[in-house]
N, C-alpha and C. Protein backbone atom coordinates (compact mmCIF):
# COMPACT_ATOMS: atom_id res chain seq x y z
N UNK A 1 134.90 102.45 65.95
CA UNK A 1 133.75 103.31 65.76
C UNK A 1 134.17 104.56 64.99
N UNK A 2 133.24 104.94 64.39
CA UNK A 2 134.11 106.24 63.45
C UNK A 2 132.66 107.61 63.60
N UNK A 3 133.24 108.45 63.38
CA UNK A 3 132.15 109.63 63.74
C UNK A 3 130.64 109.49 63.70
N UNK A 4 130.32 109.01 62.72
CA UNK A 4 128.98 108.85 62.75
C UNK A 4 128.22 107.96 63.63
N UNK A 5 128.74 106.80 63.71
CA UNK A 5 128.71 106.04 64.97
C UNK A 5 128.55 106.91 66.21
N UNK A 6 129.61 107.26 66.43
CA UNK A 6 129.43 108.31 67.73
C UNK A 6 128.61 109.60 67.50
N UNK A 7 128.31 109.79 66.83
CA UNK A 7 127.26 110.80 66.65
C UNK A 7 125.77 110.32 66.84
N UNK A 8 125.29 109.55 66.35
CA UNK A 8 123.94 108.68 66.73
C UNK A 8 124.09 108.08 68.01
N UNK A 9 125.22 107.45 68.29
CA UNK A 9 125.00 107.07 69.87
C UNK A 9 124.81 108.40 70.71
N UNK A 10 124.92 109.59 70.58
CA UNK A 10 125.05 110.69 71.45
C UNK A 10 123.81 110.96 71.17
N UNK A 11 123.58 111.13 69.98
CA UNK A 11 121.83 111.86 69.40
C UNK A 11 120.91 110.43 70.49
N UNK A 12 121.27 109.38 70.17
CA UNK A 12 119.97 108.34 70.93
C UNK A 12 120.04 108.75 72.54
N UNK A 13 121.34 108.65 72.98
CA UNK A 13 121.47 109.18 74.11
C UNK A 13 120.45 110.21 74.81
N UNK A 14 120.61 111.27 74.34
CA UNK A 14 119.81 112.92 74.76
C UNK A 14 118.64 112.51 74.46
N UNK A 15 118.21 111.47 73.46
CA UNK A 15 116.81 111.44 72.98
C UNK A 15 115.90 110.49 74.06
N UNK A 16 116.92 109.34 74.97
CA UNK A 16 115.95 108.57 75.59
C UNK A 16 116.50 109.27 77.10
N UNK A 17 117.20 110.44 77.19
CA UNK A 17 116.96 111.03 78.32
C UNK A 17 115.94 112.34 78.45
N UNK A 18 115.66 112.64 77.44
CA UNK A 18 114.94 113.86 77.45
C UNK A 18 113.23 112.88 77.25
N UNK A 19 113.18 112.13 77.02
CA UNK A 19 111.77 111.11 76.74
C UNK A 19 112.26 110.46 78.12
N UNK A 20 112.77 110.27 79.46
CA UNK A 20 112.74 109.85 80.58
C UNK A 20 112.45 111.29 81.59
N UNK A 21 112.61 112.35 81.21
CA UNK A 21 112.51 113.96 81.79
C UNK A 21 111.53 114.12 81.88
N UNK A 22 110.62 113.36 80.62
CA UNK A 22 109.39 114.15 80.26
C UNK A 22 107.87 112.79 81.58
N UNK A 23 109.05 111.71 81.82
CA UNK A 23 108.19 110.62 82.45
C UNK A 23 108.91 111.47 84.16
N UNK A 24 109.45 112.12 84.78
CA UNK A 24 109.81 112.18 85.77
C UNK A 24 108.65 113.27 86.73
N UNK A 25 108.26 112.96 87.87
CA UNK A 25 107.15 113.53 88.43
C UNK A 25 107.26 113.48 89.79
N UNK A 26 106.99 114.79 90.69
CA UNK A 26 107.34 114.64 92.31
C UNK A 26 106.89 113.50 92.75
N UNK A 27 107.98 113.17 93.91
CA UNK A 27 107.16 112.03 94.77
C UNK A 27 106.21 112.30 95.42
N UNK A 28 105.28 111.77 95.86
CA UNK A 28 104.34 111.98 97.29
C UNK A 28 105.06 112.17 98.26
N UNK A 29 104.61 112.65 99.52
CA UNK A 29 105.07 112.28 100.75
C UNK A 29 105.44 111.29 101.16
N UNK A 30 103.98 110.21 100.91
CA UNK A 30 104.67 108.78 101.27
C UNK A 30 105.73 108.19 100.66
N UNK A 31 105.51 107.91 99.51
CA UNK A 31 106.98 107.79 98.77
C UNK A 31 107.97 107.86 99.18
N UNK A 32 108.14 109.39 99.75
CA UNK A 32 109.11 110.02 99.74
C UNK A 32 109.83 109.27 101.24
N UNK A 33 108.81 109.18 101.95
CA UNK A 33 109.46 108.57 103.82
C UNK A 33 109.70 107.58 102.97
N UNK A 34 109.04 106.66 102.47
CA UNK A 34 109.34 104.82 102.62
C UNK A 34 110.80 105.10 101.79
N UNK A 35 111.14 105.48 100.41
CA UNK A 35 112.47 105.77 100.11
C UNK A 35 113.02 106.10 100.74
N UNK A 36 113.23 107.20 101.97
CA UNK A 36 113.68 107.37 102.91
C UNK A 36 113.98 106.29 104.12
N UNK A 37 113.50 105.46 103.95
CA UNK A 37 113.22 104.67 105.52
C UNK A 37 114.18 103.23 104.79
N UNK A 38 113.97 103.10 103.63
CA UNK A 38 115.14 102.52 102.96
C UNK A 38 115.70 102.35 102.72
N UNK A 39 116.70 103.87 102.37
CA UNK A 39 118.07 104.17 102.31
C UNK A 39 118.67 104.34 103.38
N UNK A 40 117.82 104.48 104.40
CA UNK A 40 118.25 104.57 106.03
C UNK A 40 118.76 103.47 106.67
N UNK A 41 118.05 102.62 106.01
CA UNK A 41 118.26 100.76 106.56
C UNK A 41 119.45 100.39 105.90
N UNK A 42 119.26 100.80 104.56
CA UNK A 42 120.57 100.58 104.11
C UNK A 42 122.00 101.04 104.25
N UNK A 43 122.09 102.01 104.70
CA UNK A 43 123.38 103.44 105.29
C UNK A 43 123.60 102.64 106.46
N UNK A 44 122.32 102.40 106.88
CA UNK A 44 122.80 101.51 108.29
C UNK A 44 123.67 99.80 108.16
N UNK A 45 122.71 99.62 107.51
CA UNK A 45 123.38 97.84 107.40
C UNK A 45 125.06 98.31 107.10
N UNK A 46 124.94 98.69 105.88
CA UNK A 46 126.57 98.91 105.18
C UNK A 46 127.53 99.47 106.19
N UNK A 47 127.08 100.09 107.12
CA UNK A 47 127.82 100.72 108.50
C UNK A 47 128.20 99.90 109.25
N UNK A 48 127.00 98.99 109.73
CA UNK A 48 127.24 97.97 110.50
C UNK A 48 128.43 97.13 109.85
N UNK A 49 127.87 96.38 108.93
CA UNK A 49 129.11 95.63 107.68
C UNK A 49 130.03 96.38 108.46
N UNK A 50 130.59 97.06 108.14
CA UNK A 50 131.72 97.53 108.03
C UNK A 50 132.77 97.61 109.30
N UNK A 51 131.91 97.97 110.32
CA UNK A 51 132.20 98.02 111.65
C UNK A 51 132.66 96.56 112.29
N UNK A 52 131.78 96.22 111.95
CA UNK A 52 131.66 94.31 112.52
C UNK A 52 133.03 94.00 111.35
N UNK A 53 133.68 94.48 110.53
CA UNK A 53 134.29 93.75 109.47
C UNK A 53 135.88 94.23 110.36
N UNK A 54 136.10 95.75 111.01
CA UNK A 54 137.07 96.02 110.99
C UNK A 54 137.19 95.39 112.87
N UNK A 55 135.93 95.42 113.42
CA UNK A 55 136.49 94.75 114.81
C UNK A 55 136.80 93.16 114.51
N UNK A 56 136.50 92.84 113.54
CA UNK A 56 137.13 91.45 113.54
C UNK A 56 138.65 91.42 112.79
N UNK A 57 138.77 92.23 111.97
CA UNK A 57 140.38 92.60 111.56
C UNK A 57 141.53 92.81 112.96
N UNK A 58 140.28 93.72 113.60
CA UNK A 58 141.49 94.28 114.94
C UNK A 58 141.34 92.87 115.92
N UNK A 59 140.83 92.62 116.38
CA UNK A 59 140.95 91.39 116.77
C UNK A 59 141.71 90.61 116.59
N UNK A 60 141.43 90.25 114.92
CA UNK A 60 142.27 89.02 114.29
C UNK A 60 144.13 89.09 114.18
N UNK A 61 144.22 90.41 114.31
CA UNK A 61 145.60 91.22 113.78
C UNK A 61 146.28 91.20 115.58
N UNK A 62 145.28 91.78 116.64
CA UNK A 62 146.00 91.44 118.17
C UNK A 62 146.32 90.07 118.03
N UNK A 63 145.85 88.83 117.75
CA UNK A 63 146.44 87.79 118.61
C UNK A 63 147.65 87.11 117.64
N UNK A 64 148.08 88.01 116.66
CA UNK A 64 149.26 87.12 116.03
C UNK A 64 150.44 87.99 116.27
């Protein structure tokens, strides 16, 4: 790639973020819980995962 290249990729860049700035608008309330109530489920699952992943490590690691 040689300068100009990287110069238009940077110019398109700023151009389809500043035309995504101009689409961005508060959430509602509701919105705002159900995104909330989603990322919650999710923080949770991935916790769980994780938990359930390392009691079966410790487990697996006592009986050898």
């Amino acid at each position: 790639m040689n300068f100009m290249e990287i110069k238009e990729n940077i110019k398109s860049f700023f151009t389809q973020s500043v035309r995504v700035w101009h689409l961005l608008r508060k959430p509602t309330s509701q919105e705002f819980k159900a995104v909330s109530k989603v990322s919650a489920i999710g923080l949770g699952l991935i916790g769980l995962l994780g938990f359930l992943i390392t009691i079966i490590m410790v487990f697996t690691y006592k009986r050898l």
